[in-house]
C-alpha atoms as a PDB file:
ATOM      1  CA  UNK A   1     -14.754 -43.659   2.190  1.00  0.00           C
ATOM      2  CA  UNK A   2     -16.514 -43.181   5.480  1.00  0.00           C
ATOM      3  CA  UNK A   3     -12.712 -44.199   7.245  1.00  0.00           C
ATOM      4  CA  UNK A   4     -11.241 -41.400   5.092  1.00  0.00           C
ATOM      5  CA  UNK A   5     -14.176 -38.680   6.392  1.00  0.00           C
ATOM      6  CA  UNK A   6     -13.340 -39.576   9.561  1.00  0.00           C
ATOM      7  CA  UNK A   7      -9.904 -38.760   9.495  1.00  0.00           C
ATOM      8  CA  UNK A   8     -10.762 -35.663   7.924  1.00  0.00           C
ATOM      9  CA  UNK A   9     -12.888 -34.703  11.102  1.00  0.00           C
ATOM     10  CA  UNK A  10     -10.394 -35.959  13.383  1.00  0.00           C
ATOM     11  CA  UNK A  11      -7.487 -34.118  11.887  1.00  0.00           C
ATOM     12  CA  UNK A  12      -9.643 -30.916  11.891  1.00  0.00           C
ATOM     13  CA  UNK A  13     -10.783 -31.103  15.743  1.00  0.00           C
ATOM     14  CA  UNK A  14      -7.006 -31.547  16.306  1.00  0.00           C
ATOM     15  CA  UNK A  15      -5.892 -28.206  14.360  1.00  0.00           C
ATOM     16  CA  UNK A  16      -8.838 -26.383  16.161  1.00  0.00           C
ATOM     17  CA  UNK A  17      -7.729 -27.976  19.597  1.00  0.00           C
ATOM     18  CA  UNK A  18      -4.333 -26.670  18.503  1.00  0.00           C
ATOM     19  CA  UNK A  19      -5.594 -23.267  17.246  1.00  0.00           C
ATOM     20  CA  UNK A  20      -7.135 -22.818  21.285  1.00  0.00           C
ATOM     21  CA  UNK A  21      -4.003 -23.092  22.640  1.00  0.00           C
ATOM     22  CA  UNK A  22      -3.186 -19.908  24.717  1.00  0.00           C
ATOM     23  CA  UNK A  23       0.474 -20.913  24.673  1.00  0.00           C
ATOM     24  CA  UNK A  24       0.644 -21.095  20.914  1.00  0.00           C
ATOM     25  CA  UNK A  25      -1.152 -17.814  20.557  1.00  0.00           C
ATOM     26  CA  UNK A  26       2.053 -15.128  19.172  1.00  0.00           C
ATOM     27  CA  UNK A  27       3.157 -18.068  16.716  1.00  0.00           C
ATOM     28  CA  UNK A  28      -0.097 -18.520  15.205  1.00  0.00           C
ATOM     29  CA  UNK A  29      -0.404 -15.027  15.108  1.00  0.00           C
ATOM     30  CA  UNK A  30       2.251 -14.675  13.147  1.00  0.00           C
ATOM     31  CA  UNK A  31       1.237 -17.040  10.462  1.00  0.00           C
ATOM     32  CA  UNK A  32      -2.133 -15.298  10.410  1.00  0.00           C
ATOM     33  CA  UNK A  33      -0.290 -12.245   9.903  1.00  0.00           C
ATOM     34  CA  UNK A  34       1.304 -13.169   6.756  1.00  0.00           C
ATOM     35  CA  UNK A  35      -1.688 -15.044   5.201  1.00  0.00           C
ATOM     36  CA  UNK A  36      -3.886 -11.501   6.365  1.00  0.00           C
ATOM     37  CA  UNK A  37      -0.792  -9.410   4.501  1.00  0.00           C
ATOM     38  CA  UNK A  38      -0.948 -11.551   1.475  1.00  0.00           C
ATOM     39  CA  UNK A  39      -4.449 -10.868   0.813  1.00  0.00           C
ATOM     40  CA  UNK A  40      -4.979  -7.973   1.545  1.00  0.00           C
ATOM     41  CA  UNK A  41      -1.693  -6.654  -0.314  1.00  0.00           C
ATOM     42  CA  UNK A  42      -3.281  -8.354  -3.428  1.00  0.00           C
ATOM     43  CA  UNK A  43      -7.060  -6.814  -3.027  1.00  0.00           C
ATOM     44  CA  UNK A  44      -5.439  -3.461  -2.736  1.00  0.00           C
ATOM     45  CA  UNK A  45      -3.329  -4.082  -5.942  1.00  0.00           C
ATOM     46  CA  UNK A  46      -5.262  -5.782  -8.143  1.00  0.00           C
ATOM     47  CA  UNK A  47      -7.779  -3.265  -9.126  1.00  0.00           C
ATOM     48  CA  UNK A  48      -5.380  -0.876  -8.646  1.00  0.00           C
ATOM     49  CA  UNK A  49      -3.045  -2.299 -10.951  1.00  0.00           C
ATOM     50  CA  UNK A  50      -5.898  -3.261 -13.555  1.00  0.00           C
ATOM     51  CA  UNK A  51      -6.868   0.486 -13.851  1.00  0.00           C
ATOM     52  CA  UNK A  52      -3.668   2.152 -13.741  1.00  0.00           C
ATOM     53  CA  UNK A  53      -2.463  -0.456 -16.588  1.00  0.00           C
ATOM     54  CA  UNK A  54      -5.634  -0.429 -18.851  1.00  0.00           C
ATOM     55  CA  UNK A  55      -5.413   3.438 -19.078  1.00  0.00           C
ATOM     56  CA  UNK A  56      -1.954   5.060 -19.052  1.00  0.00           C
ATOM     57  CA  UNK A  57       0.392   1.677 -20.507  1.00  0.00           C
ATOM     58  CA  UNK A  58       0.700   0.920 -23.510  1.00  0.00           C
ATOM     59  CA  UNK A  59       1.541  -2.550 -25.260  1.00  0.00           C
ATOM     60  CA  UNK A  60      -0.584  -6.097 -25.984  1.00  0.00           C
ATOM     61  CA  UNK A  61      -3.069  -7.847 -23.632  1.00  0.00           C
ATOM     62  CA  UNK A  62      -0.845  -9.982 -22.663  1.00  0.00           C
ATOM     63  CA  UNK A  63       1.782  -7.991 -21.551  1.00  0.00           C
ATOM     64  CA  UNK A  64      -0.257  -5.631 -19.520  1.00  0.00           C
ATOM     65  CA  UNK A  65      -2.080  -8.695 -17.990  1.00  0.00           C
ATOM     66  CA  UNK A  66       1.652 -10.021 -16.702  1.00  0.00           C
ATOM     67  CA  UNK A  67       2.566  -6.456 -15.397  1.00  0.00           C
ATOM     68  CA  UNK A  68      -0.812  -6.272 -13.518  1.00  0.00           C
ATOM     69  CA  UNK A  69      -0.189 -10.205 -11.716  1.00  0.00           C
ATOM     70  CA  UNK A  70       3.667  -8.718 -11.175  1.00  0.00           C
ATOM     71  CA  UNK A  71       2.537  -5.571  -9.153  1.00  0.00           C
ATOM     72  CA  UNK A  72      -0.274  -7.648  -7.733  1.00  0.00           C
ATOM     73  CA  UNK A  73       2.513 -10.560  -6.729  1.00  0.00           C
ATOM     74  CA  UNK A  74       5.249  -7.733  -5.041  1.00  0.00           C
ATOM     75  CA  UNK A  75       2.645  -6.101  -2.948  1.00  0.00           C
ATOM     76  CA  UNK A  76       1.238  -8.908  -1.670  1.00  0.00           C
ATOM     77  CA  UNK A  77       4.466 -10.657  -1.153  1.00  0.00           C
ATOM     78  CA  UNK A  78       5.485  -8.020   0.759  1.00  0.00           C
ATOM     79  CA  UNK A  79       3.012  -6.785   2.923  1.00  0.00           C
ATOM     80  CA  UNK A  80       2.756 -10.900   3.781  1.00  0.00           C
ATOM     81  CA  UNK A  81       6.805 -10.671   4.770  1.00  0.00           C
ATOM     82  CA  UNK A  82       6.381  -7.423   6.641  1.00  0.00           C
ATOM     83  CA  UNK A  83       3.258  -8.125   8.776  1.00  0.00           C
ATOM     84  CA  UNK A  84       5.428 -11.668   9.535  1.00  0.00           C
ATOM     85  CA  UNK A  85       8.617 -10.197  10.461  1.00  0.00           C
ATOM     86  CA  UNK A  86       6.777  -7.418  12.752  1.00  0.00           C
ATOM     87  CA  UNK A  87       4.747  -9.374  14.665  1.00  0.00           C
ATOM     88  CA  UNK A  88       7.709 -12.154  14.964  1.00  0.00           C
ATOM     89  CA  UNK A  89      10.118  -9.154  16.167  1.00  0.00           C
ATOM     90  CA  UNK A  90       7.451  -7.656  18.213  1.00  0.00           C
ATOM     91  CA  UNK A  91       6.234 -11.325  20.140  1.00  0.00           C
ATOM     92  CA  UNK A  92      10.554 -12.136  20.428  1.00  0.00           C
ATOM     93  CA  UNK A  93      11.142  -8.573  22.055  1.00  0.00           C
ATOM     94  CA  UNK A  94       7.934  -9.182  24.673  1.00  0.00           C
ATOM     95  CA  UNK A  95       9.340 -12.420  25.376  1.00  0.00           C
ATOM     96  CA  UNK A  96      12.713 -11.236  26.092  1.00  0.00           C
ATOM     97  CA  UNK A  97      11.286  -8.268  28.029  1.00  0.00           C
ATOM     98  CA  UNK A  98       8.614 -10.092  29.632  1.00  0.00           C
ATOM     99  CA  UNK A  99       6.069  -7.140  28.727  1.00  0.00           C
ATOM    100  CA  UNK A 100       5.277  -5.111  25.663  1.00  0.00           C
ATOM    101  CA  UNK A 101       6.278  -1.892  25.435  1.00  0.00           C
ATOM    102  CA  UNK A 102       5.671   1.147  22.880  1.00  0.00           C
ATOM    103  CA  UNK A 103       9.206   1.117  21.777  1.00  0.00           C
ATOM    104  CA  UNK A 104       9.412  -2.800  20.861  1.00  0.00           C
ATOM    105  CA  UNK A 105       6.439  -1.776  18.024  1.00  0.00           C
ATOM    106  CA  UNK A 106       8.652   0.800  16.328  1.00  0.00           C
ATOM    107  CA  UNK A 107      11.807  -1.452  16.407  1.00  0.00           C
ATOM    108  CA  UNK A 108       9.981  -4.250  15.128  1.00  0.00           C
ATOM    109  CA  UNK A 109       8.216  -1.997  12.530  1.00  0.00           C
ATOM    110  CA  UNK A 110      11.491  -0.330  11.674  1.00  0.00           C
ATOM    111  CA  UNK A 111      13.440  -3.296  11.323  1.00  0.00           C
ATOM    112  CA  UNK A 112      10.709  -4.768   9.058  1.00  0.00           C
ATOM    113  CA  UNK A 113      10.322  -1.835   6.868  1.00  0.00           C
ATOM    114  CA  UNK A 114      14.358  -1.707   6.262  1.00  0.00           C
ATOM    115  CA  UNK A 115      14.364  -5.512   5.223  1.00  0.00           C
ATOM    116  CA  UNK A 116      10.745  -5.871   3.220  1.00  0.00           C
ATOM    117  CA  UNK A 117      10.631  -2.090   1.627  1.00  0.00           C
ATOM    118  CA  UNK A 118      14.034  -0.784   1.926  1.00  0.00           C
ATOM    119  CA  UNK A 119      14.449  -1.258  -2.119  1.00  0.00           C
ATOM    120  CA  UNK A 120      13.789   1.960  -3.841  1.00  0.00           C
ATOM    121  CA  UNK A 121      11.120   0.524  -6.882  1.00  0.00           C
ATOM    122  CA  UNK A 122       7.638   1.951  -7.885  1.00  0.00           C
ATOM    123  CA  UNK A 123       5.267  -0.681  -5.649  1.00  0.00           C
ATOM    124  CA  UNK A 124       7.709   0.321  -2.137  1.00  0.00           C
ATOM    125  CA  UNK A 125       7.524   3.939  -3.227  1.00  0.00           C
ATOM    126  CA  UNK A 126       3.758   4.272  -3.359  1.00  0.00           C
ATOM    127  CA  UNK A 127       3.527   2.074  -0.123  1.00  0.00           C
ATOM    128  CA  UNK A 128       6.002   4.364   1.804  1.00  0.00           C
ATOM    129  CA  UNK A 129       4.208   7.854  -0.041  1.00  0.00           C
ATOM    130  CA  UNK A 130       0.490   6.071   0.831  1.00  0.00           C
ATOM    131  CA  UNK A 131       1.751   5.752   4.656  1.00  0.00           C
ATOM    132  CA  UNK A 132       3.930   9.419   4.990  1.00  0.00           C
ATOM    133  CA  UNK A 133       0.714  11.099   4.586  1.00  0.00           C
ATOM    134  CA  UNK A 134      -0.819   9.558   6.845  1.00  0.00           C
ATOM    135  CA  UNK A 135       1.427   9.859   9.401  1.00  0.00           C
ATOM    136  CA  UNK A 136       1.604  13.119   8.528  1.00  0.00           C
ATOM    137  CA  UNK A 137      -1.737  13.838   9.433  1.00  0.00           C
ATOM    138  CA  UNK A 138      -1.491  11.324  12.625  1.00  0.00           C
ATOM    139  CA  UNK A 139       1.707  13.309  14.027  1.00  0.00           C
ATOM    140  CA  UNK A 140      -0.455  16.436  13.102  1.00  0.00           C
ATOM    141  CA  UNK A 141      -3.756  15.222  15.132  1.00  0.00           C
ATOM    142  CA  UNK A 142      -1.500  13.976  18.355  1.00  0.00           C
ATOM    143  CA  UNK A 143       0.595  16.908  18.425  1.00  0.00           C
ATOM    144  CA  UNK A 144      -2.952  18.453  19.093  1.00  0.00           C
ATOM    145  CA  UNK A 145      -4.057  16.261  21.477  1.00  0.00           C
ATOM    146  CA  UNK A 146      -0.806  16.013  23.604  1.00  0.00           C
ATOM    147  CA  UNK A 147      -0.876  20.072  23.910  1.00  0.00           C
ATOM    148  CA  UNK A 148       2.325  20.362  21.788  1.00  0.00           C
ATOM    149  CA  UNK A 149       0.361  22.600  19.442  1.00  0.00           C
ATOM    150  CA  UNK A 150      -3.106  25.017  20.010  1.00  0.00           C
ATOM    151  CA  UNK A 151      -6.282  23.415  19.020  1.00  0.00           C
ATOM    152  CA  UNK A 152      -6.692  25.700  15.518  1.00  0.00           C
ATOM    153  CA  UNK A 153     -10.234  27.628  15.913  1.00  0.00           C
ATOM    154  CA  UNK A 154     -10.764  27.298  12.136  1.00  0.00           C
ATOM    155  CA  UNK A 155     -10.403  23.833  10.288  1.00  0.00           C
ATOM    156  CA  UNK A 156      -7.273  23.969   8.739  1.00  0.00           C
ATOM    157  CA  UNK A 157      -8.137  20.874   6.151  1.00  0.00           C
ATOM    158  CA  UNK A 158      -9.011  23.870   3.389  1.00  0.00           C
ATOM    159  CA  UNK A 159      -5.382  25.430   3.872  1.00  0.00           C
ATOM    160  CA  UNK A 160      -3.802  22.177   3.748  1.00  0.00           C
ATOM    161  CA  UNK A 161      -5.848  21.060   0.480  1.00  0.00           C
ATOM    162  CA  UNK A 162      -4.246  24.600  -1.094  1.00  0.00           C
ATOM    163  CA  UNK A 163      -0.962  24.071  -0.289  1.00  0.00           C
ATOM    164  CA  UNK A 164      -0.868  20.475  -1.118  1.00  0.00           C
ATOM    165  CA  UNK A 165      -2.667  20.909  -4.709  1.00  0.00           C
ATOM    166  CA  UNK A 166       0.277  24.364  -4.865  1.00  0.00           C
ATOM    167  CA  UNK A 167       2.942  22.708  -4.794  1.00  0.00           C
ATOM    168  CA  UNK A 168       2.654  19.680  -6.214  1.00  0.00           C
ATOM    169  CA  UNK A 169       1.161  21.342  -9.709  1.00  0.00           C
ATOM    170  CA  UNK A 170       4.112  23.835  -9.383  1.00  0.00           C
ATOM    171  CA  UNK A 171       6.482  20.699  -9.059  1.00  0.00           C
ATOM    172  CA  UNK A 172       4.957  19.355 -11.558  1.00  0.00           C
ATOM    173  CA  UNK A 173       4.942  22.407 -14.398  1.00  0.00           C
ATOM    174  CA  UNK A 174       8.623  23.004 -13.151  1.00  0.00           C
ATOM    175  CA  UNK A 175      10.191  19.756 -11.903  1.00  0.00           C
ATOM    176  CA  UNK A 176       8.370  17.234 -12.795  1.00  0.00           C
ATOM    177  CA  UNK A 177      11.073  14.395 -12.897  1.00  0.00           C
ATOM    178  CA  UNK A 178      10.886  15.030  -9.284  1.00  0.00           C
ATOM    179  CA  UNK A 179       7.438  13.418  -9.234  1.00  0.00           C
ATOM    180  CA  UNK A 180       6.311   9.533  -9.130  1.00  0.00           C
ATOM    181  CA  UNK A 181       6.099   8.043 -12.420  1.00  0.00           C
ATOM    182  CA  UNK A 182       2.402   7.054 -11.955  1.00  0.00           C
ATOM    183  CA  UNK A 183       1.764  10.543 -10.506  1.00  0.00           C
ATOM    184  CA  UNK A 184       3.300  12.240 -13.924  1.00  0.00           C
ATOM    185  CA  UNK A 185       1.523   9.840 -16.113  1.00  0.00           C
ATOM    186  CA  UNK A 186      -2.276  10.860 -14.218  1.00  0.00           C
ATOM    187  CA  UNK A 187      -1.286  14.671 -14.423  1.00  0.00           C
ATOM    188  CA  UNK A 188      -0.039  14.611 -18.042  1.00  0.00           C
ATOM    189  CA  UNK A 189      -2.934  12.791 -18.908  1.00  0.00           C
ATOM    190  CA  UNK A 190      -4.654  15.810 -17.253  1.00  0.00           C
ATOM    191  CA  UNK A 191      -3.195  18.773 -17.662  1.00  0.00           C
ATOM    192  CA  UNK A 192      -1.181  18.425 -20.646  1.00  0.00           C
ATOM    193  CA  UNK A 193      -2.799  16.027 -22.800  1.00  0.00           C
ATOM    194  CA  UNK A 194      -5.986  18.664 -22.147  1.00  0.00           C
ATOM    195  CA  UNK A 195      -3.890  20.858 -24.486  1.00  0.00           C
ATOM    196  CA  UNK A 196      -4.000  18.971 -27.650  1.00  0.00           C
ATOM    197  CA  UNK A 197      -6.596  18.512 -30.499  1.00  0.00           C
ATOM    198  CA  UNK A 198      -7.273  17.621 -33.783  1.00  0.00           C
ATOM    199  CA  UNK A 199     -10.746  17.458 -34.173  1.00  0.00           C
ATOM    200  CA  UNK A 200     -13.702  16.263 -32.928  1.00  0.00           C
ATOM    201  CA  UNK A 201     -12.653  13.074 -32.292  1.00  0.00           C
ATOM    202  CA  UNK A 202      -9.713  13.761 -30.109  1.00  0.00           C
ATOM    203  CA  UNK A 203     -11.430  16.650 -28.370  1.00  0.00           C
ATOM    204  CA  UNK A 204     -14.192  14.925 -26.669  1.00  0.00           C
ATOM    205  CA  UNK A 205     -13.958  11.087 -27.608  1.00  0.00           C
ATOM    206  CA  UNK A 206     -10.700  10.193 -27.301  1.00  0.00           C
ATOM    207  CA  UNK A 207      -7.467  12.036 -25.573  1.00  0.00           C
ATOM    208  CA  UNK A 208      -5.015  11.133 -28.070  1.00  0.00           C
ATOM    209  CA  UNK A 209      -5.494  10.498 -32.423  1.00  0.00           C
ATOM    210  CA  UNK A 210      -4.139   7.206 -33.406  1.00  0.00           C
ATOM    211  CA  UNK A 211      -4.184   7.066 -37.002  1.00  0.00           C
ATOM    212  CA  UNK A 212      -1.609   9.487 -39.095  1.00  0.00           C
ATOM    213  CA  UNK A 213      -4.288  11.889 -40.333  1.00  0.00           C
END
């Protein structure tokens, strides 16, 4: 037994010795990457997931429970596969180059978001919609900053708000296949279900009458 602990230690001391290595340092990065992508992709998920499935699907335990560990399983498999394959393309280009430069982070990023996210299904589109807006806002802040466009004198965050919440209710009255499937489901739930009643029961305790009354 005491052999076995010793081992144990000895075999630990050699991964840290290993993990200290300055020479090993964009290798082991890149492992860290991909553990760091797989959990994080699944705490984002998971809750998210668990309330989007408890309150707009319908069908048993069971097969809510499976659809919540599949959407958990794709975004944390690929978040783990992108953060590997950027940081691998990223530490081969400043290898090659012999420095990092700006460009060898969009290549890398690019290249990774073709291969992991390039295929059009509902966890990739909500990634890809989560990140446009912020870059949206990112492009909109530099722009600022770099002189391209006047500092505004007013905050423009309240004119933004109105033309965001606009449009997307007038794509949704008038075109809503246009919109997300989650996205329709929250804003039927909403807006439309809103419009229908029974009775007391359906008006203020629950949104939709189950029985055949």
């Amino acid at each position: 037994m005491a052999g076995g602990r010793d081992s144990l230690r000895a075999l630990l001391r050699a991964a840290n010795a290993l993990l200290q290595k300055r020479r090993y340092h964009a290798a082991l990065a890149v492992i860290k990457g991909f553990r760091n992508g797989a959990v994080y992709g699944a705490k984002i998920r998971a809750p998210h997931a668990l309330v989007m499935t408890f309150l707009f699907k319908s069908g048993s335990l069971r097969e809510k429970l499976k659809s919540i560990a599949q959407a958990t399983y794709a975004h944390s498999r690929n978040l783990a596969y992108f953060v590997f394959t950027y940081k691998g393309l990223l530490a081969a280009q400043s290898q090659l180059q012999g420095k990092k430069i700006p460009f060898h982070s969009f290549l890398a990023a690019c290249i990774g978001g073709w291969l992991v996210f390039g295929d059009n299904n509902p966890i990739n589109s909500q990634i890809i919609m989560y990140l446009l807006s912020r870059i949206l806002f990112g492009l909109s802040r530099l722009a600022v900053e770099k002189g391209y466009i006047p500092q505004p004198k007013q905050d423009p965050f309240p004119l933004v708000a109105a033309l965001v919440w606009g449009t997307v209710l007038w794509l949704f009255e008038y075109h809503k296949e246009t919109l997300q499937p989650s996205l329709q489901s929250s804003m039927t739930y909403l807006y439309e279900d809103s419009e229908v009643w029974h009775d007391l029961s359906d008006f203020l305790i629950y949104n939709k009458r189950t029985d055949s009354k």
